[in-house]
Protein backbone atom coordinates (compact mmCIF):
# COMPACT_ATOMS: atom_id res chain seq x y z
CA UNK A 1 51.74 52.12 -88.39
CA UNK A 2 48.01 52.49 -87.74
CA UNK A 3 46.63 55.92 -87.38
CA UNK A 4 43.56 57.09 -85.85
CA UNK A 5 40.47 58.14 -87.46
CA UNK A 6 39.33 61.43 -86.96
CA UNK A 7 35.62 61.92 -86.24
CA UNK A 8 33.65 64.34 -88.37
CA UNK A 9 32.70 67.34 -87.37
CA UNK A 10 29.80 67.81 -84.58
CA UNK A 11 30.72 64.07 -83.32
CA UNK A 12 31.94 62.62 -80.19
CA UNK A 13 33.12 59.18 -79.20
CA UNK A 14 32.61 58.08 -75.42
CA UNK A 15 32.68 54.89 -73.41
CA UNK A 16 29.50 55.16 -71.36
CA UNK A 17 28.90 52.97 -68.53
CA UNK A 18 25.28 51.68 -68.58
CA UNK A 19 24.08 48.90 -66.04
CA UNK A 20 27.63 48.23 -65.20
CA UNK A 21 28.77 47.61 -68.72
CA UNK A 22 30.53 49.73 -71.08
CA UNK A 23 29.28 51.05 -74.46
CA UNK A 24 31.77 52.44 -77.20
CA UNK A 25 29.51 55.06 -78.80
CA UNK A 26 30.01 57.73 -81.18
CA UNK A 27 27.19 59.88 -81.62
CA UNK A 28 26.59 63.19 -83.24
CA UNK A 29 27.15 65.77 -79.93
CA UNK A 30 23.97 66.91 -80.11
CA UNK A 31 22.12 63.97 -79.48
CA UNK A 32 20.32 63.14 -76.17
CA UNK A 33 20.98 60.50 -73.42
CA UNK A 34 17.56 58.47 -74.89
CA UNK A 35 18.65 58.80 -78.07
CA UNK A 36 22.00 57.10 -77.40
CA UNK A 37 20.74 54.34 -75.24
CA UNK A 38 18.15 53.37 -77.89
CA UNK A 39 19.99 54.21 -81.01
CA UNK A 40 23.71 53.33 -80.23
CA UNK A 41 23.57 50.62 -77.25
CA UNK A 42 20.51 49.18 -78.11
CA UNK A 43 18.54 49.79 -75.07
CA UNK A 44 15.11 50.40 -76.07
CA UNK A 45 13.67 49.47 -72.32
CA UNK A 46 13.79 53.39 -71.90
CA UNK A 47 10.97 54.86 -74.08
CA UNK A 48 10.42 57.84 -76.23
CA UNK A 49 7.65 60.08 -75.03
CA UNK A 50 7.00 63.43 -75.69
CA UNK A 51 10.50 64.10 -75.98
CA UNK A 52 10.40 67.32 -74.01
CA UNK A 53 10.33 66.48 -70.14
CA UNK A 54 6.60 66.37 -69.93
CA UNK A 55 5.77 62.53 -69.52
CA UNK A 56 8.70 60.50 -67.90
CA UNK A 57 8.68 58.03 -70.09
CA UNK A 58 12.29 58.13 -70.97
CA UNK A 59 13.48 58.37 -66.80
CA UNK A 60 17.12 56.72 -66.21
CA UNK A 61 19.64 57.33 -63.24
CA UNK A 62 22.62 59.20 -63.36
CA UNK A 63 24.33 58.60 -60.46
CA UNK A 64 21.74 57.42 -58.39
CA UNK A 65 19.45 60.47 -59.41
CA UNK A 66 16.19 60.03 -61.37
CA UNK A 67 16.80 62.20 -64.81
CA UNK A 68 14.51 62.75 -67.95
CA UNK A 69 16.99 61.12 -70.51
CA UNK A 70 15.71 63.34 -73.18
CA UNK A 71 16.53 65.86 -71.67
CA UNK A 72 20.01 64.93 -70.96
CA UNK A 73 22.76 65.50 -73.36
CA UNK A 74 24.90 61.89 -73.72
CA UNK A 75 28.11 63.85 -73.66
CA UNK A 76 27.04 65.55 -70.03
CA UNK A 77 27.24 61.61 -68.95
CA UNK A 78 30.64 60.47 -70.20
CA UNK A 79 31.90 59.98 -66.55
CA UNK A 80 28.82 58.92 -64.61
CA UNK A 81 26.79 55.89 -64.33
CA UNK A 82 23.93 55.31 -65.95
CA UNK A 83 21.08 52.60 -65.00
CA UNK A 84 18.27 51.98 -67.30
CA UNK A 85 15.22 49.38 -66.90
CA UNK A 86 17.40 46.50 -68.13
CA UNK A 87 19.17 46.88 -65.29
CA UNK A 88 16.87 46.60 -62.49
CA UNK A 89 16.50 42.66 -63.36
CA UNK A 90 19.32 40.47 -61.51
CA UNK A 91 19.78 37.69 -64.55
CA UNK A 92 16.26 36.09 -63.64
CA UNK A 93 15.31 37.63 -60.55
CA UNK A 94 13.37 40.18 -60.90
CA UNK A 95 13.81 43.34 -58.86
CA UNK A 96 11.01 44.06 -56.03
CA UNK A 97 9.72 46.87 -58.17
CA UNK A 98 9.16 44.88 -61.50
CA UNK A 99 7.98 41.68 -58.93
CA UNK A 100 5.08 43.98 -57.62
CA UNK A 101 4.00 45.44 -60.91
CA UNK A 102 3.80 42.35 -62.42
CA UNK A 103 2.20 40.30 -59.60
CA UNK A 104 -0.44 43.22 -58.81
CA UNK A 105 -1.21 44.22 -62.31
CA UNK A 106 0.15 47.91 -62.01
CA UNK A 107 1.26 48.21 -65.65
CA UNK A 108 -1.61 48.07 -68.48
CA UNK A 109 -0.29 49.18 -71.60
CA UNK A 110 3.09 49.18 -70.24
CA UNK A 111 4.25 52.59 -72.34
CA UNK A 112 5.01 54.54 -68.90
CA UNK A 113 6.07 51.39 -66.71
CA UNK A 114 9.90 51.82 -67.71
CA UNK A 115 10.22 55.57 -66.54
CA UNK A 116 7.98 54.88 -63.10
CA UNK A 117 10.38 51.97 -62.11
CA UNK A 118 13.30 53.92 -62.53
CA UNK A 119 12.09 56.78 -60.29
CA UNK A 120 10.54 54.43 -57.92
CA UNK A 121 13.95 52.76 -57.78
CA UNK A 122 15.28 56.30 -57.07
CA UNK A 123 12.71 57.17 -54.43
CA UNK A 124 13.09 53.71 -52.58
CA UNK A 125 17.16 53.61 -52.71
CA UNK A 126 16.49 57.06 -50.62
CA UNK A 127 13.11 55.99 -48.47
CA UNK A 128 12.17 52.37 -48.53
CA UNK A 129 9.07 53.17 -46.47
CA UNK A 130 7.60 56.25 -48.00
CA UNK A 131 4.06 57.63 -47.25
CA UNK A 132 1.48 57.60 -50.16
CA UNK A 133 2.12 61.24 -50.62
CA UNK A 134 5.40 60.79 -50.94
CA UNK A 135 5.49 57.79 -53.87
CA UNK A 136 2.69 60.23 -55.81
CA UNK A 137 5.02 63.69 -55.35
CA UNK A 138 8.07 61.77 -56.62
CA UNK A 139 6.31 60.33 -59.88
CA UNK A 140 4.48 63.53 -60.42
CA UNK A 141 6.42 64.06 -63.31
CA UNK A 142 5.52 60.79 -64.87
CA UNK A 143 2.41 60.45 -67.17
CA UNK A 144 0.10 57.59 -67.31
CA UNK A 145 -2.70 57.54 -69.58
CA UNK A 146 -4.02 54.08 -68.86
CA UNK A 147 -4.77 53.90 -64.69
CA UNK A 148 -5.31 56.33 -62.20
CA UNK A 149 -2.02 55.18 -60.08
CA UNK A 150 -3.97 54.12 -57.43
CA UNK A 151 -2.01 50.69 -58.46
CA UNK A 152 0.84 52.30 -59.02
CA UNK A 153 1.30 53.94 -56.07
CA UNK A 154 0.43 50.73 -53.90
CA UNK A 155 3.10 48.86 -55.95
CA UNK A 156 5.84 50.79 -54.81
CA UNK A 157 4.51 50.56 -51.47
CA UNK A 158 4.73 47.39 -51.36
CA UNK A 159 8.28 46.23 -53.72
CA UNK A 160 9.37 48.77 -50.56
CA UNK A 161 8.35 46.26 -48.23
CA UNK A 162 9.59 43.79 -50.28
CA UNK A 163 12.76 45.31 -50.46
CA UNK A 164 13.11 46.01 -46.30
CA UNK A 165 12.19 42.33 -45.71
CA UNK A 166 8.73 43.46 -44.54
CA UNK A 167 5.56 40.80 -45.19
CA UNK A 168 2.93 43.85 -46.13
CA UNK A 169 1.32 43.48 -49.31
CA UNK A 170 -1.89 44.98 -50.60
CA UNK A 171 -4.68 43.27 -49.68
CA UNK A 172 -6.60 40.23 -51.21
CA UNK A 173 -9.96 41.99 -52.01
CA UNK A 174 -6.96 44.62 -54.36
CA UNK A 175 -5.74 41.78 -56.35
CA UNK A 176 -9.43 40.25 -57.32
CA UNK A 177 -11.64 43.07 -56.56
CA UNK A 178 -14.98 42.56 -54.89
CA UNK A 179 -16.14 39.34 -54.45
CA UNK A 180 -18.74 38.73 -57.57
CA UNK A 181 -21.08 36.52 -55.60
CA UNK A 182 -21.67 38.58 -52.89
CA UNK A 183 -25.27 40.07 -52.42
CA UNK A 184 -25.37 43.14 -53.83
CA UNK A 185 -27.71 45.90 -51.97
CA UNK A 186 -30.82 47.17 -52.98
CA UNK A 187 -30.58 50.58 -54.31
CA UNK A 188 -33.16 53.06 -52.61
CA UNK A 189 -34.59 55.68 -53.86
């Protein structure tokens, strides 16, 4: 007759649904939502940051809702679902979001990239057309050091037209820049 193990003290065991699949864990209770994803199911898409809700490296959704993982106890998400960057991909199809970084160079060193597509994700599931204002008030809480998010922000505006079946995208002139054999003006002065 087989008896069950007892877990030590200051441990839990949970089943946690992540991108549709379920993850046996045991953990000690303490330990955050990041740390489980990267430690226990292997899902190091979701990055460690400052570890204290200051740079949004490590944003997930719980339930459709953009959270800082590291600030998220894993045993507060034993019945909810939880989405991480490897889930936005579709096998090979990219999602609209990763499509537009990619294509439009949004992402430089790529540190931040994982936390801004998942509340971009969150912001477009809600408003697939939002105003600039909008895309820049709902990553506020995600830091980039690289870029100034001007190609951020028109990234998201356009994986939301992706998304809605829209034709928009940024224009040529963003992609390139300026054309470098155009006359340049005199300066005056």
């Amino acid at each position: 007759m087989a008896t069950a193990t007892a877990l030590p003290t200051g441990f839990t065991a949970a089943v946690l649904r992540v991108n549709g699949d379920e993850y046996p864990v045991v953990f000690p209770t303490h330990h955050t939502l990041l740390e489980v994803l990267r430690e226990q199911c292997g899902l190091t898409g979701t990055k460690h940051g400052c570890e204290l809700g200051e740079c949004g490296a490590c944003a997930v959704r719980v339930d459709g809702e953009a959270v800082l993982s590291c600030l998220k106890l894993a045993v507060e998400v034993r019945d909810s679902e939880v989405e991480t960057v490897e889930g936005l991909q579709d096998g090979n199809e990219l999602h609209p979001l990763q499509r537009a970084f990619a294509d439009f160079g949004a992402a430089q060193c790529g540190y931040c990239t994982p936390g801004i597509l998942m509340v971009a994700n969150a912001l477009l599931d809600r408003n697939d057309d939002p105003e600039d204002a909008e895309i820049y008030e709902a990553l506020s809480g995600n830091l980039c050091r690289c870029t100034g998010y001007h190609r951020i922000v028109t990234a998201v505006r356009w994986a939301g037209a992706m998304a809605r079946g829209d034709d928009w995208r940024p224009p040529e002139e963003d992609f390139h820049g300026a054309d470098s054999q155009a006359p340049h003006a005199e300066r005056s002065g």
